[in-house]
C-alpha atoms as a PDB file:
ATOM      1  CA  UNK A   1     156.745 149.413  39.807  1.00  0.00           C
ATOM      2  CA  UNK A   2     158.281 151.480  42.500  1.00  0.00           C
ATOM      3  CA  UNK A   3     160.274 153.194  39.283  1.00  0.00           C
ATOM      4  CA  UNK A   4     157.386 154.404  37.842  1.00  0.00           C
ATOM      5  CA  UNK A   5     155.416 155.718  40.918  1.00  0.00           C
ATOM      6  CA  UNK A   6     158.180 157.932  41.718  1.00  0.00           C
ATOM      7  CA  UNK A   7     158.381 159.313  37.907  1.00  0.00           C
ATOM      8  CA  UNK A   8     155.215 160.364  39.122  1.00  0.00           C
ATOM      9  CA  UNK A   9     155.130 160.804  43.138  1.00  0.00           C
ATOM     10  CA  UNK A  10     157.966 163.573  42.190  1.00  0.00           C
ATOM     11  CA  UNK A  11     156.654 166.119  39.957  1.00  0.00           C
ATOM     12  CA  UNK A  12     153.087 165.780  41.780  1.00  0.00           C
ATOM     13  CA  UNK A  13     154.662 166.619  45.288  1.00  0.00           C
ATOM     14  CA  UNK A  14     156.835 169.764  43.174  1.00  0.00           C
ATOM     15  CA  UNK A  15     153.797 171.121  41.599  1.00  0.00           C
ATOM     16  CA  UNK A  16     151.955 170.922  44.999  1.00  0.00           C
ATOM     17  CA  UNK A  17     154.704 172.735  46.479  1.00  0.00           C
ATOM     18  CA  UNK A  18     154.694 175.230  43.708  1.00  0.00           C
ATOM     19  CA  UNK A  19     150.865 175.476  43.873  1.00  0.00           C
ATOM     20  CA  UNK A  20     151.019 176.633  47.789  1.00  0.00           C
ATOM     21  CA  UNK A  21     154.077 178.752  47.006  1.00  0.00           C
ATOM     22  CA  UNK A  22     152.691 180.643  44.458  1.00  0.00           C
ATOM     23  CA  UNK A  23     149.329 181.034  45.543  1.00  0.00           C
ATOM     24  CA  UNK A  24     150.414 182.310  48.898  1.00  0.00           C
ATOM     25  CA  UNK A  25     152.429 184.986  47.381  1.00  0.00           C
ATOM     26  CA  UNK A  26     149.783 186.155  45.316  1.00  0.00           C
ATOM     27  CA  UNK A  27     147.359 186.245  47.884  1.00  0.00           C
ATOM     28  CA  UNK A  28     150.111 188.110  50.718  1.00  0.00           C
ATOM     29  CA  UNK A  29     152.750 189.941  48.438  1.00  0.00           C
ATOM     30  CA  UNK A  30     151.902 190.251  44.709  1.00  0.00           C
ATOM     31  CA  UNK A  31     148.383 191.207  44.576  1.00  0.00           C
ATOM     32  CA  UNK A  32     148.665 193.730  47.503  1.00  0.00           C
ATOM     33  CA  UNK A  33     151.532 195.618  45.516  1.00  0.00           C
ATOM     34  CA  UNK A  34     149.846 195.487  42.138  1.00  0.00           C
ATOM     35  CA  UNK A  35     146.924 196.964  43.987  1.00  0.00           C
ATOM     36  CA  UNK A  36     148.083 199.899  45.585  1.00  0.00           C
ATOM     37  CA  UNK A  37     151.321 200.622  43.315  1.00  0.00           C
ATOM     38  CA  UNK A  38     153.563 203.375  44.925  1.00  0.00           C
ATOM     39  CA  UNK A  39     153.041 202.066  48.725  1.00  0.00           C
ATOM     40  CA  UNK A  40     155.894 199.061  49.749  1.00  0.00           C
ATOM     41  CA  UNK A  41     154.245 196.309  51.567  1.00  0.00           C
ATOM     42  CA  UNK A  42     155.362 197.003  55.353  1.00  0.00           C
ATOM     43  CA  UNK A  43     153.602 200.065  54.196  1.00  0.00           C
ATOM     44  CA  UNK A  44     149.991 198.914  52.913  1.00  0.00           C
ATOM     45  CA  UNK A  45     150.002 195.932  55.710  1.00  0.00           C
ATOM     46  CA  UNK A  46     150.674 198.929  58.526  1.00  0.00           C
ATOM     47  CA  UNK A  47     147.422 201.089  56.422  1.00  0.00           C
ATOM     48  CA  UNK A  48     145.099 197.926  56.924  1.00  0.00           C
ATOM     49  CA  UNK A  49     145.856 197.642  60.294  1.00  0.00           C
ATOM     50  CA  UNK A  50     144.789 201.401  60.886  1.00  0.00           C
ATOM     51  CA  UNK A  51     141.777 200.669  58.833  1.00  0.00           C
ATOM     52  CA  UNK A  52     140.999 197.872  60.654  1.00  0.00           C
ATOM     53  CA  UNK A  53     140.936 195.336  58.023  1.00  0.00           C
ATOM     54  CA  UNK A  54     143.121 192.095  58.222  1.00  0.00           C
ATOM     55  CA  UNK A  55     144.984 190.742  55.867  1.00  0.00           C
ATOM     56  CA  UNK A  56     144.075 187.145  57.427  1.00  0.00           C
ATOM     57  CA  UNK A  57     147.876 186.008  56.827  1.00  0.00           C
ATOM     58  CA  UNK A  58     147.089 182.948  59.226  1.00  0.00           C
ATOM     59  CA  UNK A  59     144.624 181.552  57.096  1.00  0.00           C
ATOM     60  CA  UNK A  60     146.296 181.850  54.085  1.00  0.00           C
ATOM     61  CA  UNK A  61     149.677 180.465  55.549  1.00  0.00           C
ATOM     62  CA  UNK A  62     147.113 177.319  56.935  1.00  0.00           C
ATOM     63  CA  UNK A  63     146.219 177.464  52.701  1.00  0.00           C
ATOM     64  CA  UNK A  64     149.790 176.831  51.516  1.00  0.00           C
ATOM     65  CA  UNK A  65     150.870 174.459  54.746  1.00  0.00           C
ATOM     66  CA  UNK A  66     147.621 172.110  53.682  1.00  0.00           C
ATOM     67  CA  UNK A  67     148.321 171.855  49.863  1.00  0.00           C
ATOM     68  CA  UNK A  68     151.908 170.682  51.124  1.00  0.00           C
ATOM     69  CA  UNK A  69     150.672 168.586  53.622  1.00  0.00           C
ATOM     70  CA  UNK A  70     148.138 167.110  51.191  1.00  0.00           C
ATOM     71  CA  UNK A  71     150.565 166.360  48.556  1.00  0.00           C
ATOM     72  CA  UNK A  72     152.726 164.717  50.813  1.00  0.00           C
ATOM     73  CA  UNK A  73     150.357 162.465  52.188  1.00  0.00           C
ATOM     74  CA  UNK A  74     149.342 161.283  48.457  1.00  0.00           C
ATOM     75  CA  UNK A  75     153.330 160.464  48.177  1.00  0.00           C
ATOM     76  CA  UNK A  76     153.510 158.507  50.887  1.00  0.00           C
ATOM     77  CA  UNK A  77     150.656 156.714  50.879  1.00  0.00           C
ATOM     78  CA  UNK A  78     151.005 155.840  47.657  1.00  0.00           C
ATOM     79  CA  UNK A  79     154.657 154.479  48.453  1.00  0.00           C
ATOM     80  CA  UNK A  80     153.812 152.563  51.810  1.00  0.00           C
ATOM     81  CA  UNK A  81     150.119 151.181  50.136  1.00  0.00           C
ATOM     82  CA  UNK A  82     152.510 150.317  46.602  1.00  0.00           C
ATOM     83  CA  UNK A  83     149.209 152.072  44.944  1.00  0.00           C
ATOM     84  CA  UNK A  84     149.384 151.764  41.264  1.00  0.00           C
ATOM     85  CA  UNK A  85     151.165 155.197  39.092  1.00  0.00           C
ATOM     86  CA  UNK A  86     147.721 155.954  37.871  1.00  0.00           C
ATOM     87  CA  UNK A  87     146.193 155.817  41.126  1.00  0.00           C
ATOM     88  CA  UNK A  88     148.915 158.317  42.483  1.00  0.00           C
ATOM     89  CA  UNK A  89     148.741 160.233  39.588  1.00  0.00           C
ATOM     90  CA  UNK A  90     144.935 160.390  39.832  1.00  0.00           C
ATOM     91  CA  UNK A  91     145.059 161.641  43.378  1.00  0.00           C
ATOM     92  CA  UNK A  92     147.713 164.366  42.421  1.00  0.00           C
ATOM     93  CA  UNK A  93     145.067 166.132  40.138  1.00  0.00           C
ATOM     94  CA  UNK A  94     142.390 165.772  42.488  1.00  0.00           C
ATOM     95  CA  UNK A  95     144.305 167.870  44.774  1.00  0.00           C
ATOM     96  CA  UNK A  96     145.889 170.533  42.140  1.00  0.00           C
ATOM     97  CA  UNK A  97     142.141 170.641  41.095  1.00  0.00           C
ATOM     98  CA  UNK A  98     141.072 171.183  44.355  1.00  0.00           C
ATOM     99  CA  UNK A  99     143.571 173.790  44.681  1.00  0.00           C
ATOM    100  CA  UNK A 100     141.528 176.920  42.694  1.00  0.00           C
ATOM    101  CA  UNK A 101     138.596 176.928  44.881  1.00  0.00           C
ATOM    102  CA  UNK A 102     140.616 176.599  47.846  1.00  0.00           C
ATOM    103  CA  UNK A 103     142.343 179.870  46.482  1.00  0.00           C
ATOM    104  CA  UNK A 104     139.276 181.568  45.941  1.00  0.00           C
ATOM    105  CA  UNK A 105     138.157 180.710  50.162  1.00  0.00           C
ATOM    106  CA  UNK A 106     141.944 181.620  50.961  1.00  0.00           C
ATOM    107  CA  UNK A 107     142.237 184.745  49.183  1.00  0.00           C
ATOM    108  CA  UNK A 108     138.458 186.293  49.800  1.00  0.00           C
ATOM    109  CA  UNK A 109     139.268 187.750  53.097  1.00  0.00           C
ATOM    110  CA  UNK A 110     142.726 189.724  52.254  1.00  0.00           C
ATOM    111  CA  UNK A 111     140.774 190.796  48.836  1.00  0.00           C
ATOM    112  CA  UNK A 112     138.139 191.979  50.932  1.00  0.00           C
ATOM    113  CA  UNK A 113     140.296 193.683  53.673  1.00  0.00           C
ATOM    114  CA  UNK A 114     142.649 195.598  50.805  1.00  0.00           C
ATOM    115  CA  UNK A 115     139.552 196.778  49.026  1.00  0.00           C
ATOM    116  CA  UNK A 116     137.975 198.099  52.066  1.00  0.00           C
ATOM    117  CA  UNK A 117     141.047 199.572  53.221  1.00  0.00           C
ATOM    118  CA  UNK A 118     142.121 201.152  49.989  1.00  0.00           C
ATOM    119  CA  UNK A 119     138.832 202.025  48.518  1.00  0.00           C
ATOM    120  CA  UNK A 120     139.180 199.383  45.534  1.00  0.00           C
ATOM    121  CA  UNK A 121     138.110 196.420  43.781  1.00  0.00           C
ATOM    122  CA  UNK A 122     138.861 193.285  45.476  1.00  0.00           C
ATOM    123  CA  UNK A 123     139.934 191.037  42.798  1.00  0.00           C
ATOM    124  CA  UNK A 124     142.816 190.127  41.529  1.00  0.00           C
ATOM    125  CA  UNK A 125     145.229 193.058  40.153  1.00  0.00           C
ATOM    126  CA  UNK A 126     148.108 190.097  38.912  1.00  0.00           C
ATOM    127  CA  UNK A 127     147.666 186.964  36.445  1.00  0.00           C
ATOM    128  CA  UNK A 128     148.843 184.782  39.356  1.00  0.00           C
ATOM    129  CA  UNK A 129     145.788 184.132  40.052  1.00  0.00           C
ATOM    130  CA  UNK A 130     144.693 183.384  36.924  1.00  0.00           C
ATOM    131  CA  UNK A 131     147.649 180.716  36.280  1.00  0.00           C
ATOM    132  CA  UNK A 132     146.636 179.101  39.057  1.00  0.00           C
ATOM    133  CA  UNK A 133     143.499 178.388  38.090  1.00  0.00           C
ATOM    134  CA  UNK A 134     144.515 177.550  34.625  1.00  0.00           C
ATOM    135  CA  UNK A 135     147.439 174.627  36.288  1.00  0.00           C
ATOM    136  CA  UNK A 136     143.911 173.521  37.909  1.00  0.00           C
ATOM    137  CA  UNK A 137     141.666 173.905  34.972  1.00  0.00           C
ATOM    138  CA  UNK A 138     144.287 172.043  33.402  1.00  0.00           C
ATOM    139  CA  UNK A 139     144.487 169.424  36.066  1.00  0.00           C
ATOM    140  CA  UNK A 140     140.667 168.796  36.398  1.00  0.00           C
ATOM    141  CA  UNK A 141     141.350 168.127  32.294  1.00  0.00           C
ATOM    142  CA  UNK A 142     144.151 165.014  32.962  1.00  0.00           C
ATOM    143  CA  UNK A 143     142.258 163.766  35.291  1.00  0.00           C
ATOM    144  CA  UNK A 144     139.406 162.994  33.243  1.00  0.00           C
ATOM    145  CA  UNK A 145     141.411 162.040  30.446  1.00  0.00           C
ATOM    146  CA  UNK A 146     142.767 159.217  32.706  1.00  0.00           C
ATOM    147  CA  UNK A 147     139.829 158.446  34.216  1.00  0.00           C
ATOM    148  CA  UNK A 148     138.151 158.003  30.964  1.00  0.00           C
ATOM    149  CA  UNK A 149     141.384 155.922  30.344  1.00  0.00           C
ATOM    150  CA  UNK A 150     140.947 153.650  33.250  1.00  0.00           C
ATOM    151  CA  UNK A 151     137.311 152.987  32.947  1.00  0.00           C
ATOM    152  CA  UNK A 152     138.018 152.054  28.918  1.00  0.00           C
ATOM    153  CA  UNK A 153     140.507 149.286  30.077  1.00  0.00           C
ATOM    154  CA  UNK A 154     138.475 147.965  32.676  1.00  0.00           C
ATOM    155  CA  UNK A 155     135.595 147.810  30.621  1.00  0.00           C
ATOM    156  CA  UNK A 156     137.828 145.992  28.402  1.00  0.00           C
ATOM    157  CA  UNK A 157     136.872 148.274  24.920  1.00  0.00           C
ATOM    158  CA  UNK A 158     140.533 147.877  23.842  1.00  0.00           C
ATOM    159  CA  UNK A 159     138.969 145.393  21.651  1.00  0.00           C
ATOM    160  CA  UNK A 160     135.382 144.547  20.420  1.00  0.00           C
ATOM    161  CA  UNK A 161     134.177 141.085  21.621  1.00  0.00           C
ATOM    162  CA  UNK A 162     135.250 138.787  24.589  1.00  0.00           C
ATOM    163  CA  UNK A 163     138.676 138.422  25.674  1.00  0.00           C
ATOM    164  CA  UNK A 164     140.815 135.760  23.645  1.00  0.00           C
ATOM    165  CA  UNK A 165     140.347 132.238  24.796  1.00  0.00           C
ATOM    166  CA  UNK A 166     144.181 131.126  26.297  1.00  0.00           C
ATOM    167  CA  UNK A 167     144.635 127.516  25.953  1.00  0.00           C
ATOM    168  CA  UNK A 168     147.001 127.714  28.277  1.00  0.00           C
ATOM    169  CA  UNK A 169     145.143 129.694  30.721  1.00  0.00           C
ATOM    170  CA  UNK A 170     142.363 127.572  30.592  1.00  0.00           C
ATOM    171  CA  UNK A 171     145.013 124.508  31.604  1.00  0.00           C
ATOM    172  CA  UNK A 172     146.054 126.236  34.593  1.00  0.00           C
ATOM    173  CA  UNK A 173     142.197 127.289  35.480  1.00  0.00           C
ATOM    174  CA  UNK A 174     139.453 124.557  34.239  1.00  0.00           C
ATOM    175  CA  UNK A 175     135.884 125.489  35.208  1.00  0.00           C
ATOM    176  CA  UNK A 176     134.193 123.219  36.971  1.00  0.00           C
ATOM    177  CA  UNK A 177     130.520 123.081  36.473  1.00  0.00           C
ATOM    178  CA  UNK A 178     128.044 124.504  38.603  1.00  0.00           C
ATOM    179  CA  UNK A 179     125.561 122.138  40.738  1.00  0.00           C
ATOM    180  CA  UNK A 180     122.130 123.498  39.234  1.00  0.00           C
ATOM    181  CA  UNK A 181     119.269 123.383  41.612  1.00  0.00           C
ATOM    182  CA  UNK A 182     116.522 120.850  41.720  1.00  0.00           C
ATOM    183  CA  UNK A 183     113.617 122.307  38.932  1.00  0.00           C
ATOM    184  CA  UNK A 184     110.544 122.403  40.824  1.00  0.00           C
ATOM    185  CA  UNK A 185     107.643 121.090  39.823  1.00  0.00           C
ATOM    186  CA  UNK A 186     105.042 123.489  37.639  1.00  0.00           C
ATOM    187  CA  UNK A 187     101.317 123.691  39.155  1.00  0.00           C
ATOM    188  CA  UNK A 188      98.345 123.678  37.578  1.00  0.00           C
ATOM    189  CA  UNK A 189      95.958 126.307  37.650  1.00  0.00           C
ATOM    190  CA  UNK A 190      92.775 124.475  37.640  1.00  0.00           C
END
């Protein structure tokens, strides 16, 4: 067992490294030079400031730090609790799911701030963004294919009708009756 959680505790904690990583230089470095092209970044960050209009760095650094943070805690939970691969892998999606609208909080504020400050749309001018929310599109997708997974073999619909009796099974278990309760007597209506 402990095999397979890491086969899966592994590329969950990478792509919520890579999902932080990414999305904080999209929000901080990419999109800022795609939107003003011509100005290096020292030099748009120093314009905002004149303007007045923060890039909100902190917030988006406290973006990236949680997805780690969050990704790590799935990893070793999931190690120290011996949770099952699905259930790790389950959790993993939640978060990379979780991860797009997060972006969209994290990066409204330095969208806001460059289009203020540079008279310009605030959306965004790379397809970072875009890939991010198409990992978590993606994401929200496995997770309900293993959910849907989970809830077949619970439900036991791997096969039509009751499980197959065990003889041996049944040796190692018998069922002992159940004391009925005393029927009570039926009145009357007059």
């Amino acid at each position: 067992m402990p095999g397979r959680t890491v086969v899966v505790i592994v590329p969950g904690l990478a792509t919520c490294v890579a999902y932080a990583v990414v999305g904080t230089l999209q929000i901080l470095v990419w999109n800022p030079l795609a939107a003003v092209p011509g100005l290096g970044l020292p030099e748009i960050y120093r314009q905002m400031r004149e303007a007045r209009e923060p890039m909100a760095v902190n917030l988006v650094v406290i973006w990236g730090v949680t997805g780690v943070a969050l990704g790590l805690m799935v990893g070793l939970l999931g190690t120290l609790r011996r949770w099952s691969a699905p259930r790790i892998a389950a959790l993993y999606l939640c978060v990379i799911t979780l991860g797009a609208p997060s972006h969209v909080v994290a990066s409204f504020n330095p969208g806001m701030s460059l289009a203020d400050a540079f008279a310009i749309g605030g959306g965004d001018y790379t397809i970072w963004g875009a890939v991010l929310y198409g990992v978590s599109a993606a994401a929200l997708l496995a997770l309900i294919v293993l959910l849907r997974g989970a809830r077949r073999v619970a439900l036991g619909s791997e096969h039509d009708g009751p499980p197959p009796h065990d003889p041996a099974r049944a040796a190692r278990h018998p069922r002992t009756p159940r004391p009925r309760p005393p029927r009570r007597a039926r009145r009357r209506r007059p």
